[in-house]
Protein backbone atom coordinates (compact mmCIF):
# COMPACT_ATOMS: atom_id res chain seq x y z
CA UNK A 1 112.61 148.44 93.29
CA UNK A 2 109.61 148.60 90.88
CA UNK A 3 108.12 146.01 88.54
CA UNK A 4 106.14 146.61 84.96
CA UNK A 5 104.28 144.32 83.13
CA UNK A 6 102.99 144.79 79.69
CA UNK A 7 101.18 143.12 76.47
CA UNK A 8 103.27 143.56 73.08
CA UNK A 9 101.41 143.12 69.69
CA UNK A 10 103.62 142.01 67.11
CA UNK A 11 103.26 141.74 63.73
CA UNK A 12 105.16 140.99 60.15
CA UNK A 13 105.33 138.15 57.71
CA UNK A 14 106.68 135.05 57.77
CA UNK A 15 106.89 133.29 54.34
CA UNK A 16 105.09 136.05 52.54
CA UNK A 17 102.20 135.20 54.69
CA UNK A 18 101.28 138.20 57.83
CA UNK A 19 101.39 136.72 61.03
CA UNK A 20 100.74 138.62 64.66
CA UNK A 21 102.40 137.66 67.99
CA UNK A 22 100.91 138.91 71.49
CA UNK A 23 103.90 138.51 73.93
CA UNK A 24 104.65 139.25 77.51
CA UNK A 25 106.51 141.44 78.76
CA UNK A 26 107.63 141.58 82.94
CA UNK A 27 110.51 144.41 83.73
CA UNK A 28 112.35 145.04 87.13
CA UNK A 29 114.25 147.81 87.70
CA UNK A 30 115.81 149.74 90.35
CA UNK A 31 116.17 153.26 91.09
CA UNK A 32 120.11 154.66 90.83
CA UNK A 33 121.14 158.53 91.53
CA UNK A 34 121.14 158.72 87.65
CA UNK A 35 117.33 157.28 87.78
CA UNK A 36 115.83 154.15 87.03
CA UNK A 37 117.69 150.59 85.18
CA UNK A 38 116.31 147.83 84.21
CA UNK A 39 117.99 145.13 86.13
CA UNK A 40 115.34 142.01 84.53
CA UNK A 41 113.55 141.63 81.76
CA UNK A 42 111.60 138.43 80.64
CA UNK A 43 109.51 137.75 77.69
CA UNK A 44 107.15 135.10 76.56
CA UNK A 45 105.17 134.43 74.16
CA UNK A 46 101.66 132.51 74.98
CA UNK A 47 101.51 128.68 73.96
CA UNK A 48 97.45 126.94 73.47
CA UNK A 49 97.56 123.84 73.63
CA UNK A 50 94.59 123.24 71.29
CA UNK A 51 97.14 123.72 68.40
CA UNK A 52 99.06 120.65 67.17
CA UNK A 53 102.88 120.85 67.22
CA UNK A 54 104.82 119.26 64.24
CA UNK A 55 108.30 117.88 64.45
């Protein structure tokens, strides 16, 4: 059993306007005779909760 952990930077538009997304990223996997598989993944993405939320 192994774990990897990681930092994703993301980036595109959203409404014509560029946005960028740092997320998460935690793996587990196992080792097989065939080699290794991913048997978890999770993502997030980080909240602060300086910024207001609307709704």
């Amino acid at each position: 059993m192994a774990f990897a952990a990681g930092l994703l930077d993301c980036g595109g538009t959203e409404g014509g306007r560029p946005v960028e997304h740092i997320l998460r990223l935690t793996l587990g996997l196992t080792k097989t005779p065939d080699g290794w598989c991913i048997v978890h993944e999770q993502s997030s993405e980080p909240t602060s909760f300086d910024e207001k939320v609307e709704g």
